[in-house]
PDB file of N, CA and C in Angstrom:
ATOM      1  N   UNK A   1     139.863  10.287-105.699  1.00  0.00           N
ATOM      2  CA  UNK A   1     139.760  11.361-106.678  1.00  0.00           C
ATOM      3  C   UNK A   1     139.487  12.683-105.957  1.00  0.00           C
ATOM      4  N   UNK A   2     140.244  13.580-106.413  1.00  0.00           N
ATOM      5  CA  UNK A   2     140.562  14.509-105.851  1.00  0.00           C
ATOM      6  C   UNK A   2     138.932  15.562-106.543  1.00  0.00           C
ATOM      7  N   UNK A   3     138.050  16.419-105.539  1.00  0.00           N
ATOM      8  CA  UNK A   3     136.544  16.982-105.477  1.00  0.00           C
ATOM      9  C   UNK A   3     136.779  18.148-104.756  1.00  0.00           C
ATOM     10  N   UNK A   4     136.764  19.621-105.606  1.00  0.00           N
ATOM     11  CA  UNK A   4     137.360  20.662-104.910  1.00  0.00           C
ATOM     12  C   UNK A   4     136.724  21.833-105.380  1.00  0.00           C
ATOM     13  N   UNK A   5     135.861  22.657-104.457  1.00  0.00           N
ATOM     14  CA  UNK A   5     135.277  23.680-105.178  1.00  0.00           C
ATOM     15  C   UNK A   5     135.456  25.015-104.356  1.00  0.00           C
ATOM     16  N   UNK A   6     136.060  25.572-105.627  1.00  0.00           N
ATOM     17  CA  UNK A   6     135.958  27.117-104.654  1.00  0.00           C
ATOM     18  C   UNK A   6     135.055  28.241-105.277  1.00  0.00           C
ATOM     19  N   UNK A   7     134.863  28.695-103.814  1.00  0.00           N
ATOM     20  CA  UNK A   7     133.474  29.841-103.728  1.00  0.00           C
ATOM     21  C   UNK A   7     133.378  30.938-103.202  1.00  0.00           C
ATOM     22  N   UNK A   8     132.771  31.832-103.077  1.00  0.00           N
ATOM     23  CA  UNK A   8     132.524  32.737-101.995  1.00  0.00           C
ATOM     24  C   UNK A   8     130.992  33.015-101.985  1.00  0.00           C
ATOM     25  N   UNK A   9     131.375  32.497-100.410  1.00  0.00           N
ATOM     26  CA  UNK A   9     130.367  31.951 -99.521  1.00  0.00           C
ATOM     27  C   UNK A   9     128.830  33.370 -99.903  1.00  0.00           C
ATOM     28  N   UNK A  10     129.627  35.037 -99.966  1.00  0.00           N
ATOM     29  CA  UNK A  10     128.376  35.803-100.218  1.00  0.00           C
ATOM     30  C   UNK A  10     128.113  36.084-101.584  1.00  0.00           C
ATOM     31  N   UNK A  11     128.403  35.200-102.428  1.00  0.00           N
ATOM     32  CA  UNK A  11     128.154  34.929-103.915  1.00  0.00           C
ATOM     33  C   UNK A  11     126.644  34.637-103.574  1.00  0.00           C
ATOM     34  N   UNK A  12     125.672  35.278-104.690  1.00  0.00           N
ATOM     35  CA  UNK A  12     124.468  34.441-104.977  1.00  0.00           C
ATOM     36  C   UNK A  12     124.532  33.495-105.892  1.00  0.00           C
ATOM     37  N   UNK A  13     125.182  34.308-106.945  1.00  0.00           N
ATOM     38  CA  UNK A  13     125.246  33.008-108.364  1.00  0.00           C
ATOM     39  C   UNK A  13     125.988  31.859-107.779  1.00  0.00           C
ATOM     40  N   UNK A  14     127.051  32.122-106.648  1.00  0.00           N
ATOM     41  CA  UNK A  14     128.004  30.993-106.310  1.00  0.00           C
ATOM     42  C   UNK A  14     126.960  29.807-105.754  1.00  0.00           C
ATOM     43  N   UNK A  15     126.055  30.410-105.045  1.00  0.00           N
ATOM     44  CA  UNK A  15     125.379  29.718-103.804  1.00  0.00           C
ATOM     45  C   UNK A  15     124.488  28.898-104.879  1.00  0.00           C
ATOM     46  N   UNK A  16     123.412  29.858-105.872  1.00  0.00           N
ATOM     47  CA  UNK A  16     123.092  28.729-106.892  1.00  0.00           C
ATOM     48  C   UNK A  16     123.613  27.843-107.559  1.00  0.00           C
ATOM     49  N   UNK A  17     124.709  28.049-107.867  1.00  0.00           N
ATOM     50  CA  UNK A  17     125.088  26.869-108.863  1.00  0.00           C
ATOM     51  C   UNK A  17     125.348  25.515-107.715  1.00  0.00           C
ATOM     52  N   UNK A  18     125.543  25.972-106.103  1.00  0.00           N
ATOM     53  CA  UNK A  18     125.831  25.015-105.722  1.00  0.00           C
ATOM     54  C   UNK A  18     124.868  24.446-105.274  1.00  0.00           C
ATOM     55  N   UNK A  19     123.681  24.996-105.253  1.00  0.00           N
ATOM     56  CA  UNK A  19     122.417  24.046-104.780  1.00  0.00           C
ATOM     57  C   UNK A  19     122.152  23.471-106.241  1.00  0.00           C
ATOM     58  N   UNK A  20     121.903  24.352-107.418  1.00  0.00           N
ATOM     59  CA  UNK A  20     121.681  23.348-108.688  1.00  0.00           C
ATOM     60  C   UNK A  20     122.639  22.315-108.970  1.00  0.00           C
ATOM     61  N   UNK A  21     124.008  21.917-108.512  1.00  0.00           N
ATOM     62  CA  UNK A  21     124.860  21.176-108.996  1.00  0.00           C
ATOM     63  C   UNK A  21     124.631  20.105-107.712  1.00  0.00           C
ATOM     64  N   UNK A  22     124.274  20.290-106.587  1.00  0.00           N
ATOM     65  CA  UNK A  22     124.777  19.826-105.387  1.00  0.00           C
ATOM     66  C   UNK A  22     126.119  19.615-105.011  1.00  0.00           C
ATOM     67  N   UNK A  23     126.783  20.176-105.537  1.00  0.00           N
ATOM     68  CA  UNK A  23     128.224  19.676-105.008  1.00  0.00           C
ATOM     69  C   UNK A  23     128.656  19.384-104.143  1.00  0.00           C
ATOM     70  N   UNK A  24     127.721  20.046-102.864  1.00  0.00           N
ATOM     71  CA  UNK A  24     127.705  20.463-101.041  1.00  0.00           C
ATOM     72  C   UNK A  24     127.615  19.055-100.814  1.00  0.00           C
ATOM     73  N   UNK A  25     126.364  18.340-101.502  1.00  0.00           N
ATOM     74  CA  UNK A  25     126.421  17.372-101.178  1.00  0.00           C
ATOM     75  C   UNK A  25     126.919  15.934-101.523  1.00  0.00           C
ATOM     76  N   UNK A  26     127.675  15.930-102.490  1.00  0.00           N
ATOM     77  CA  UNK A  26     128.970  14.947-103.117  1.00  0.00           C
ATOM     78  C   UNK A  26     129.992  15.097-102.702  1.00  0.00           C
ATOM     79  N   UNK A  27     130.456  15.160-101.617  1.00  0.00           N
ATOM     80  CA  UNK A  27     131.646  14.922-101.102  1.00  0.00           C
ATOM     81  C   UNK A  27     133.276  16.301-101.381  1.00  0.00           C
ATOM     82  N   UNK A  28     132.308  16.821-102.015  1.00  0.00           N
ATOM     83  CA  UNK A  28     132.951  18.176-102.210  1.00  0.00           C
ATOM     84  C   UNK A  28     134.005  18.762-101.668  1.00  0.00           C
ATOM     85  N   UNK A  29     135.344  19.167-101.246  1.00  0.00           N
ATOM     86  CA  UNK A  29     136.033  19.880-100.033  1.00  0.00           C
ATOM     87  C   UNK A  29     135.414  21.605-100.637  1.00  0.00           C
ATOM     88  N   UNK A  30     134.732  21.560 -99.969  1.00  0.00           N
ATOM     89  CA  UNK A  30     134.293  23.377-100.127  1.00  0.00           C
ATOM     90  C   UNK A  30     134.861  24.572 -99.640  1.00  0.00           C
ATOM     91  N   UNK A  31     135.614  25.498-100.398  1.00  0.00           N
ATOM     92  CA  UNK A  31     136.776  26.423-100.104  1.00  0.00           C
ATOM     93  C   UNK A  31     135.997  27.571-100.209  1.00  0.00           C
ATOM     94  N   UNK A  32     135.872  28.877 -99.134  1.00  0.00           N
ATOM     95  CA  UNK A  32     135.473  29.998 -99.386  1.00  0.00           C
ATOM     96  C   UNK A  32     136.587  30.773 -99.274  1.00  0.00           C
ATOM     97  N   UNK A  33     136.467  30.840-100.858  1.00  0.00           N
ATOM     98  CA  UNK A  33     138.154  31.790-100.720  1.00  0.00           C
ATOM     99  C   UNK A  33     138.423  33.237-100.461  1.00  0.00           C
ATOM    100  N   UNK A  34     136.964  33.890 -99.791  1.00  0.00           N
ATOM    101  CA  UNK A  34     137.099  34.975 -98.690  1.00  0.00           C
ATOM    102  C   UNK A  34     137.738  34.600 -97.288  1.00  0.00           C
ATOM    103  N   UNK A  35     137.128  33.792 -96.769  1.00  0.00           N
ATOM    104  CA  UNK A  35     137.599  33.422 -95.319  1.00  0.00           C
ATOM    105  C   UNK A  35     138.802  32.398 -95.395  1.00  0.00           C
ATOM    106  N   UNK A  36     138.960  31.468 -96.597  1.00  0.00           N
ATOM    107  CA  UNK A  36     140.187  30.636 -96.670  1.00  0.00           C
ATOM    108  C   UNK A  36     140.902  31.162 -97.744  1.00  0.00           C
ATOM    109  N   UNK A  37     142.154  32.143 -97.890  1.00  0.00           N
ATOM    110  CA  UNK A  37     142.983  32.165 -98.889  1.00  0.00           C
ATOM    111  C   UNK A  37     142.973  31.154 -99.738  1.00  0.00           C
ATOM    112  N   UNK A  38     143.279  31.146-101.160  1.00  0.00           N
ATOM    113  CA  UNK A  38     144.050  30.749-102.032  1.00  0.00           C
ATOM    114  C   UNK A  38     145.177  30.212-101.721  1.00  0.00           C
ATOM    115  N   UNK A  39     146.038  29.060-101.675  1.00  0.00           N
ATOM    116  CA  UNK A  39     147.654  29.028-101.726  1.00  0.00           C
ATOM    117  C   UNK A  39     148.250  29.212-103.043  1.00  0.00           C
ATOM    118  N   UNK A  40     149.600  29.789-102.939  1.00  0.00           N
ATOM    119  CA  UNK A  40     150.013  30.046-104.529  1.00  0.00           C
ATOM    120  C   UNK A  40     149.848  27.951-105.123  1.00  0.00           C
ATOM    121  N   UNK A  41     150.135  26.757-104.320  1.00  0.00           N
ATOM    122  CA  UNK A  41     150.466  25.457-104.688  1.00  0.00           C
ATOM    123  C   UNK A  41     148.907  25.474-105.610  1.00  0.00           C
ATOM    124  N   UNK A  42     147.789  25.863-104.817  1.00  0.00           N
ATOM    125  CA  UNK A  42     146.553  25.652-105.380  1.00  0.00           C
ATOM    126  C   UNK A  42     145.988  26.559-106.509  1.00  0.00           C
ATOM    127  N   UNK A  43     146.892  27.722-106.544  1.00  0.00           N
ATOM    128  CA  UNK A  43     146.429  28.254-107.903  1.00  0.00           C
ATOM    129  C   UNK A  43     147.298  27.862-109.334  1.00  0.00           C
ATOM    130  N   UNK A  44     148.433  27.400-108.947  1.00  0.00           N
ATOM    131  CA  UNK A  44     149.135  26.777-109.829  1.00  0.00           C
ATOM    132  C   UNK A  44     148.542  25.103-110.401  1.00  0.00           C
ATOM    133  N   UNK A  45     148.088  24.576-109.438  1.00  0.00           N
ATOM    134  CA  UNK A  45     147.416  23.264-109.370  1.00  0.00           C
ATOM    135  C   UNK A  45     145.919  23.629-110.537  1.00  0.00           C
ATOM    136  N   UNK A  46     145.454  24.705-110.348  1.00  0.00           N
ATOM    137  CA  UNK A  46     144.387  25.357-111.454  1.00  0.00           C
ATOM    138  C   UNK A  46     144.727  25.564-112.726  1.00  0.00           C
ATOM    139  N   UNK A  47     146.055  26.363-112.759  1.00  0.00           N
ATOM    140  CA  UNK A  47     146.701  26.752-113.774  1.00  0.00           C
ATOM    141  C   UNK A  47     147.135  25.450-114.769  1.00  0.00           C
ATOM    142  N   UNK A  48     147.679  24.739-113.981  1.00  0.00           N
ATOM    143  CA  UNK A  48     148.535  23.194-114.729  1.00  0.00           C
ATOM    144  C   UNK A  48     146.582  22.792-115.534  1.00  0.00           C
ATOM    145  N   UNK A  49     145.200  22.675-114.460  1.00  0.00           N
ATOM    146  CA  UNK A  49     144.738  21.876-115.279  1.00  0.00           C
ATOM    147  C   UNK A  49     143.764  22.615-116.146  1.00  0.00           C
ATOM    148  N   UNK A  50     143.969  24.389-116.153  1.00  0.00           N
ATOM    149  CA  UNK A  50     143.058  24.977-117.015  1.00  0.00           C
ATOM    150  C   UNK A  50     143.384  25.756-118.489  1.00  0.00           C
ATOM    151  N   UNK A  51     144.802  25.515-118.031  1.00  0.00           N
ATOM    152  CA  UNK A  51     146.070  25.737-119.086  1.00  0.00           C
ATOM    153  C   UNK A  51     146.480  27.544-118.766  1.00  0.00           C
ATOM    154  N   UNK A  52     145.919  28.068-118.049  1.00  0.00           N
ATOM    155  CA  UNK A  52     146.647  29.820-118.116  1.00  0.00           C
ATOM    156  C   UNK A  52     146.079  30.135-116.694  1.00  0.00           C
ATOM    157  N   UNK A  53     146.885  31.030-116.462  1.00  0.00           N
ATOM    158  CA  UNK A  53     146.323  32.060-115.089  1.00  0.00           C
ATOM    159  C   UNK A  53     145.044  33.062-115.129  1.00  0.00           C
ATOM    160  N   UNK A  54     145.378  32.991-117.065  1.00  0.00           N
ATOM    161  CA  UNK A  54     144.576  34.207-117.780  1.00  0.00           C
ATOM    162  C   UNK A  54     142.870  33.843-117.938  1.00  0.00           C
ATOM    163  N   UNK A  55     142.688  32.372-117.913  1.00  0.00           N
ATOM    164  CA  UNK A  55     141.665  31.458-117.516  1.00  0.00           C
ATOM    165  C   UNK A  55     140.891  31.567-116.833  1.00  0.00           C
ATOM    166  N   UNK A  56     141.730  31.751-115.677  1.00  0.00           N
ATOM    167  CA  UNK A  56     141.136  31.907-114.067  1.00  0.00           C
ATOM    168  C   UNK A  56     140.897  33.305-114.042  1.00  0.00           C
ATOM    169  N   UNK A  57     141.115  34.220-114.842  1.00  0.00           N
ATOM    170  CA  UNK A  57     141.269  35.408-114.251  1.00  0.00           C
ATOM    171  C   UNK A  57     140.020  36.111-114.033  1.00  0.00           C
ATOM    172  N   UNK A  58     139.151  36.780-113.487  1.00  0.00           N
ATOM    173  CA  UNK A  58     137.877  37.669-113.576  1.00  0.00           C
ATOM    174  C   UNK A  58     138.236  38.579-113.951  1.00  0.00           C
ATOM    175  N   UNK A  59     137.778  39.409-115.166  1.00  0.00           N
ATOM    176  CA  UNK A  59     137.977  40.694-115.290  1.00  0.00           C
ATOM    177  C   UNK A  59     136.642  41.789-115.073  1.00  0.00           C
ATOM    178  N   UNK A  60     135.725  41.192-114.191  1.00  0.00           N
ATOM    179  CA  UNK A  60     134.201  41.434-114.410  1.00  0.00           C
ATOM    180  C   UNK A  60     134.605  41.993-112.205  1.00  0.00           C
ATOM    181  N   UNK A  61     135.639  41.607-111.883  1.00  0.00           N
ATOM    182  CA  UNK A  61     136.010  42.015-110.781  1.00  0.00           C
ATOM    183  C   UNK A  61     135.993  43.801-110.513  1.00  0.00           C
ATOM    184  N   UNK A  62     135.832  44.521-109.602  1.00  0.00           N
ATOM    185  CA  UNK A  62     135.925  45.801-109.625  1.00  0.00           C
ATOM    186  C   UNK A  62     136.880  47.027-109.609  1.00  0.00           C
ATOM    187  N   UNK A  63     137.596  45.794-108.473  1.00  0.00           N
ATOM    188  CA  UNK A  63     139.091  46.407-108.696  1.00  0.00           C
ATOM    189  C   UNK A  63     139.811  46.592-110.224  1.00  0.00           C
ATOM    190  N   UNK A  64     139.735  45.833-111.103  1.00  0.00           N
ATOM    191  CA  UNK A  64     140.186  45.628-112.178  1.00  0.00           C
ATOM    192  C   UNK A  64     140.108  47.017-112.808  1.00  0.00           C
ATOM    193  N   UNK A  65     138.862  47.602-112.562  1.00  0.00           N
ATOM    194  CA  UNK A  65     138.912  49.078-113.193  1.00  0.00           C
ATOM    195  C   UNK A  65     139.401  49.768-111.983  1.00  0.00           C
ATOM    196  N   UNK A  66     139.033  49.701-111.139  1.00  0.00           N
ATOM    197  CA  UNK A  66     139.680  50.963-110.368  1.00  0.00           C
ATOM    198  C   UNK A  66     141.281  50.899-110.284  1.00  0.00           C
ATOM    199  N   UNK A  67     141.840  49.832-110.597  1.00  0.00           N
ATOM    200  CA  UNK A  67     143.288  49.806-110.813  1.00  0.00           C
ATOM    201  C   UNK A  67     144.123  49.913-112.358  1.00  0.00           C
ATOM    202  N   UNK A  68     142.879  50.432-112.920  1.00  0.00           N
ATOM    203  CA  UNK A  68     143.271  50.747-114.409  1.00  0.00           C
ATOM    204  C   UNK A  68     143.867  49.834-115.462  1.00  0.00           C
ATOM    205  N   UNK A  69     143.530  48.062-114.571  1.00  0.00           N
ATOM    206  CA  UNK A  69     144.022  46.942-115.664  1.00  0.00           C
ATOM    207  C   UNK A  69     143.822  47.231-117.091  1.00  0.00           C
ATOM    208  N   UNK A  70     142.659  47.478-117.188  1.00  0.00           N
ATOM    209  CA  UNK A  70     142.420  47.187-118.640  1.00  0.00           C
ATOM    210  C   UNK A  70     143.371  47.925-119.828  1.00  0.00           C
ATOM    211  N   UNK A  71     143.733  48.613-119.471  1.00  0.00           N
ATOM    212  CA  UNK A  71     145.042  49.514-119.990  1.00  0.00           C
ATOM    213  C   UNK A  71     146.258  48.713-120.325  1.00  0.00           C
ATOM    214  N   UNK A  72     146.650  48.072-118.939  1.00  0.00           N
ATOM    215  CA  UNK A  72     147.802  47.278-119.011  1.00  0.00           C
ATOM    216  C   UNK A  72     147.712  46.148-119.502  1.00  0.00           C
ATOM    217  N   UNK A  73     149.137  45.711-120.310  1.00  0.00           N
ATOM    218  CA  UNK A  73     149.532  44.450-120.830  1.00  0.00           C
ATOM    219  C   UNK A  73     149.986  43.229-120.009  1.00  0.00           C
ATOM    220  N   UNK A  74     148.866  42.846-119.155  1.00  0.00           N
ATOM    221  CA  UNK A  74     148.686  41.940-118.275  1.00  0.00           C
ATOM    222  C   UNK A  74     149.967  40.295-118.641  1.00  0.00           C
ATOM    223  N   UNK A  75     151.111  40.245-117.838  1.00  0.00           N
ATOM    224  CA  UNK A  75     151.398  39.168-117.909  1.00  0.00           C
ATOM    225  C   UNK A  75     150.927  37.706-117.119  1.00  0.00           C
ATOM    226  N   UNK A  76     151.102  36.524-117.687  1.00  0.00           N
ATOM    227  CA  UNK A  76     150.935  35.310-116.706  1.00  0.00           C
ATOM    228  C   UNK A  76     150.879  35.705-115.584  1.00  0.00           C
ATOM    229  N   UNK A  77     152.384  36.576-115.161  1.00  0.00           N
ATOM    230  CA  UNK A  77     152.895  36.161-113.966  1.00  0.00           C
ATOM    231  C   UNK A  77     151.792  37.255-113.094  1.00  0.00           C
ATOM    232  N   UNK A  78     151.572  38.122-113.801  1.00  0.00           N
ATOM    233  CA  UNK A  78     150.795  39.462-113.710  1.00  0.00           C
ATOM    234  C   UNK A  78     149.432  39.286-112.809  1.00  0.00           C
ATOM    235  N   UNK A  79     148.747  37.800-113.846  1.00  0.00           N
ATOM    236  CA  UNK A  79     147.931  37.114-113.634  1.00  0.00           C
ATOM    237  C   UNK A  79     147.555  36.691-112.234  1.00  0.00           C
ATOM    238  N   UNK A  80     148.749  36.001-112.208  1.00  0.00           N
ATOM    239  CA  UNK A  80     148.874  35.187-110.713  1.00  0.00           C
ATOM    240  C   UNK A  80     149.397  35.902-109.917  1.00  0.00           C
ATOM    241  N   UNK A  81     149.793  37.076-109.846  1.00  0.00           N
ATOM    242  CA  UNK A  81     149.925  37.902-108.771  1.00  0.00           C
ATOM    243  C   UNK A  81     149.037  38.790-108.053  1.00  0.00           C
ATOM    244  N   UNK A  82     148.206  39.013-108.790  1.00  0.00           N
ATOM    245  CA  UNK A  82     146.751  39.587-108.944  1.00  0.00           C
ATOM    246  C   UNK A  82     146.150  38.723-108.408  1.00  0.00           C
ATOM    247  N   UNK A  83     145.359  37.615-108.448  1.00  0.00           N
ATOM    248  CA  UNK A  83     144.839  36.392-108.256  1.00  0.00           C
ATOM    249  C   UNK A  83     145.617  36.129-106.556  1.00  0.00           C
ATOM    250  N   UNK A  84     146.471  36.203-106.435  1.00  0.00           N
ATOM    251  CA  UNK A  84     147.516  35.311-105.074  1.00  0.00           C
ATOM    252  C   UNK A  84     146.557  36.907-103.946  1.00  0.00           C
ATOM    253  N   UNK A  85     146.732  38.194-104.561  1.00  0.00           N
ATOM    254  CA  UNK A  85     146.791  38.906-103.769  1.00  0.00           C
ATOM    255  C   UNK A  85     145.076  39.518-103.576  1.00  0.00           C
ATOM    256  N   UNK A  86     144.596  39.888-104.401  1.00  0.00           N
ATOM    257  CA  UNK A  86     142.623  40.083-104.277  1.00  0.00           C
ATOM    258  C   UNK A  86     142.055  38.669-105.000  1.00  0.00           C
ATOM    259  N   UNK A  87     141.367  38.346-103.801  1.00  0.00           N
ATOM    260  CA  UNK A  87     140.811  37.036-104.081  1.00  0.00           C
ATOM    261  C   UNK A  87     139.650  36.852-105.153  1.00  0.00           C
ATOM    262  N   UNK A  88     138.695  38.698-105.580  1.00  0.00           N
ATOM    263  CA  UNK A  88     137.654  38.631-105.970  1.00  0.00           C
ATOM    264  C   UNK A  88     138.321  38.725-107.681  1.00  0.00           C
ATOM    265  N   UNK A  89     139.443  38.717-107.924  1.00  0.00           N
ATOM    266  CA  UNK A  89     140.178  38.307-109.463  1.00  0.00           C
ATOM    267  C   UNK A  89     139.727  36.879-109.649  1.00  0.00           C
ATOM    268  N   UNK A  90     139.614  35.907-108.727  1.00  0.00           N
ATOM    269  CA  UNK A  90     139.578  34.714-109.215  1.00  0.00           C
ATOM    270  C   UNK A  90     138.092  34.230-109.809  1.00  0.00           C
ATOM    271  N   UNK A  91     138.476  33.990-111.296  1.00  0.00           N
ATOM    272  CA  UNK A  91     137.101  33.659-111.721  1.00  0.00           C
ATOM    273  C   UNK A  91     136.440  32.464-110.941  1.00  0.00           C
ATOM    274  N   UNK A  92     134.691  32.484-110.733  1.00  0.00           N
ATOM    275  CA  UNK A  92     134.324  31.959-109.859  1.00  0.00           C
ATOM    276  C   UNK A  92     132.735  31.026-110.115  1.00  0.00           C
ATOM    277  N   UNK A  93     132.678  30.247-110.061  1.00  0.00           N
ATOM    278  CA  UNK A  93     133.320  29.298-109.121  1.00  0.00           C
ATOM    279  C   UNK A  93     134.442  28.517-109.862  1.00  0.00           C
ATOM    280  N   UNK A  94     134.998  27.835-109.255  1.00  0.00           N
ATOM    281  CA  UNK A  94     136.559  27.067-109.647  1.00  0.00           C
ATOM    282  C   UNK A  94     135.779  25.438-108.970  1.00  0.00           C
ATOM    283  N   UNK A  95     135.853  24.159-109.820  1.00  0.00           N
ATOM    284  CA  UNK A  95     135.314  23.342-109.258  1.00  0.00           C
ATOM    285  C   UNK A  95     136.544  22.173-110.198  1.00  0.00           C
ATOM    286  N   UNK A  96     137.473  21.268-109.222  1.00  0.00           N
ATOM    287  CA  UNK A  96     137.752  20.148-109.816  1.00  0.00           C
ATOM    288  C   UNK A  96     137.073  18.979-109.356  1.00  0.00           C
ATOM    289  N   UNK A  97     137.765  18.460-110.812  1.00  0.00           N
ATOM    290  CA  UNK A  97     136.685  17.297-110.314  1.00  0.00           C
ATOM    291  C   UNK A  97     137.969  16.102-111.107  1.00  0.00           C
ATOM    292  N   UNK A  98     138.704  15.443-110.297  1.00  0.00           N
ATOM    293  CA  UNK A  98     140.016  14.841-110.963  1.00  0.00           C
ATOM    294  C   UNK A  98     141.115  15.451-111.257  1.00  0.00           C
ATOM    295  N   UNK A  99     140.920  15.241-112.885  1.00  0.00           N
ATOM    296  CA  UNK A  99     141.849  15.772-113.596  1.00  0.00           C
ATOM    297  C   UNK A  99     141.061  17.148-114.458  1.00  0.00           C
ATOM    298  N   UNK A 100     139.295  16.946-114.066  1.00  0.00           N
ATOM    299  CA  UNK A 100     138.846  18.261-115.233  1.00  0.00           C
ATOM    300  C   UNK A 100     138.662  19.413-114.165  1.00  0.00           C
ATOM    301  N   UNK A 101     138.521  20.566-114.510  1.00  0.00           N
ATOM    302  CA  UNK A 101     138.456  21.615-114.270  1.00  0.00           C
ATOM    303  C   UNK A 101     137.348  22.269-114.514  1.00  0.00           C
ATOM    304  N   UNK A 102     136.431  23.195-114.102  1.00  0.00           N
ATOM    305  CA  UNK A 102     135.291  24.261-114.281  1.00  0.00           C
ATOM    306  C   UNK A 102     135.933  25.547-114.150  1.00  0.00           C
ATOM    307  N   UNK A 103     135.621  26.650-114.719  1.00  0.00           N
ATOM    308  CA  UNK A 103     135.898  27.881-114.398  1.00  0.00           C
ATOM    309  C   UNK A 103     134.738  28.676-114.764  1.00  0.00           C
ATOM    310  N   UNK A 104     134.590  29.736-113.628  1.00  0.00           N
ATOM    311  CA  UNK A 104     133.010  30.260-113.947  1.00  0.00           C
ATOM    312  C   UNK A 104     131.978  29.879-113.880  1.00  0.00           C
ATOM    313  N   UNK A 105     130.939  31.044-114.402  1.00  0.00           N
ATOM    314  CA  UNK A 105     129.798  30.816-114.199  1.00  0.00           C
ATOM    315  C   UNK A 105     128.663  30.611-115.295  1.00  0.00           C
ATOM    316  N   UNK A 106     129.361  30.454-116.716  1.00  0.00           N
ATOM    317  CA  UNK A 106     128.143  31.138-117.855  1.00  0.00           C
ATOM    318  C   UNK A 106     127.940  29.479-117.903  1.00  0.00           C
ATOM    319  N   UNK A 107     126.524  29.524-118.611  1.00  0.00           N
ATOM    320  CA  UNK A 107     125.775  28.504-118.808  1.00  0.00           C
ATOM    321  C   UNK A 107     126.390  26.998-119.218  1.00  0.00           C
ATOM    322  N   UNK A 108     127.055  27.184-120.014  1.00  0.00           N
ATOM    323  CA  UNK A 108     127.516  25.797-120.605  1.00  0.00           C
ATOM    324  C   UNK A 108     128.701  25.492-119.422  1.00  0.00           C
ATOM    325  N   UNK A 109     129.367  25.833-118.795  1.00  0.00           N
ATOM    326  CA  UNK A 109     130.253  25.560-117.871  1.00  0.00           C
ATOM    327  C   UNK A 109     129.488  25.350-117.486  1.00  0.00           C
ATOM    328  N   UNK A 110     128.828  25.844-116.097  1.00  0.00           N
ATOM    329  CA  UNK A 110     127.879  25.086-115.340  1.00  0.00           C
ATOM    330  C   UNK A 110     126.911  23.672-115.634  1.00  0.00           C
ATOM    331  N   UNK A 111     126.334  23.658-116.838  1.00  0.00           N
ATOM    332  CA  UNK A 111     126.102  22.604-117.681  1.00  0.00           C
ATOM    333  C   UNK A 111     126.573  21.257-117.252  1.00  0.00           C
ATOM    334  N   UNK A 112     127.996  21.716-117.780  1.00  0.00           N
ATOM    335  CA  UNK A 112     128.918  20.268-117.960  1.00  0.00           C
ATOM    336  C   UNK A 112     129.165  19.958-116.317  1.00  0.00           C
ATOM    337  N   UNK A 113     129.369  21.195-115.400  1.00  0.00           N
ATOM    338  CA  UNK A 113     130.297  20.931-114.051  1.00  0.00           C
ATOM    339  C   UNK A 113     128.425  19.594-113.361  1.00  0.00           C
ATOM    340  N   UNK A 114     127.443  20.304-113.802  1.00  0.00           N
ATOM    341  CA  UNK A 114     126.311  19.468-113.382  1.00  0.00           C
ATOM    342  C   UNK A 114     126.465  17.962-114.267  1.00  0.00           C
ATOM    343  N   UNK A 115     126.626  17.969-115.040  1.00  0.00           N
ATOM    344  CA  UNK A 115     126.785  16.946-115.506  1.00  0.00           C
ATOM    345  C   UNK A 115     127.927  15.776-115.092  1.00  0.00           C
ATOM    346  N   UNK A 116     128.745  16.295-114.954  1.00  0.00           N
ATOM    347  CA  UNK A 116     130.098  15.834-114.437  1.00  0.00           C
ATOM    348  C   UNK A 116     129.825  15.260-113.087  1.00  0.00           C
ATOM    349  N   UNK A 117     128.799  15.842-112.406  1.00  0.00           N
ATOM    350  CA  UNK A 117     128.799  16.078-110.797  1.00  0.00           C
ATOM    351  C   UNK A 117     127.606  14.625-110.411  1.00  0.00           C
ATOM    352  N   UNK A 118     126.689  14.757-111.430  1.00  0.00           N
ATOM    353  CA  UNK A 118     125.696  13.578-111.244  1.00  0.00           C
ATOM    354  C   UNK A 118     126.307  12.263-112.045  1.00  0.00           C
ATOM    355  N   UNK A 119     127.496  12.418-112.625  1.00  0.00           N
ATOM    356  CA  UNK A 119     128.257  11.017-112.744  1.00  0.00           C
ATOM    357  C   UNK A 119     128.888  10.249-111.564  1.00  0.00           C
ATOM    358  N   UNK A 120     129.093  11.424-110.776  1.00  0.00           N
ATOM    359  CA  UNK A 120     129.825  10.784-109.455  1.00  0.00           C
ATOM    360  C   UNK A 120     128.949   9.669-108.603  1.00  0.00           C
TER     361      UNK A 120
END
């Protein structure tokens, strides 16, 4: 079963959720997707199990305003081009676990990704 979490490594919230979840220590493949790109195979592999690009997307990112997104009528593809090219678009943390998916950080996601994580 496929155990895959991506992070960035100078995240604080990232770094907590991963000591509260342990993930580090379940067998995890741990991706810092500052120092390790994204592949487009692996953001599509997100997309197939979170259902949109628009999912994944951060809009809490900075660039997002300084590039005047919020204005624009953001497509899918829009999505994932954004995402392929500034890594800090990708909502975060991203954790599979199989076939389920985590995205983010607000409470009840994290919740379940802990929950999910002490079934293993």
């Amino acid at each position: 079963m496929m155990k895959k979490f991506y992070h960035l490594g100078t995240c604080t919230t990232c770094q907590a959720i991963i000591k509260d979840t342990k993930v580090d220590q379940k067998g995890f493949e741990m991706q810092d997707i500052k120092t390790e790109k994204i592949t487009p195979a692996q953001l599509d592999e997100m997309k197939a199990l979170s259902g949109s690009y628009e999912s994944l997307f951060s809009r809490r990112a900075l660039k997002y305003k300084e590039l005047g997104l919020k204005d624009k009528n953001l497509t899918e593809k829009d999505y994932r081009d954004l995402i392929l090219e500034e890594y800090t678009f990708l909502k975060r943390p991203v954790a599979i676990i199989g076939k389920k998916i985590f995205v983010g950080n607000d409470k009840k996601n994290v919740a379940a990704l802990r929950e999910a994580v002490d079934q293993l």
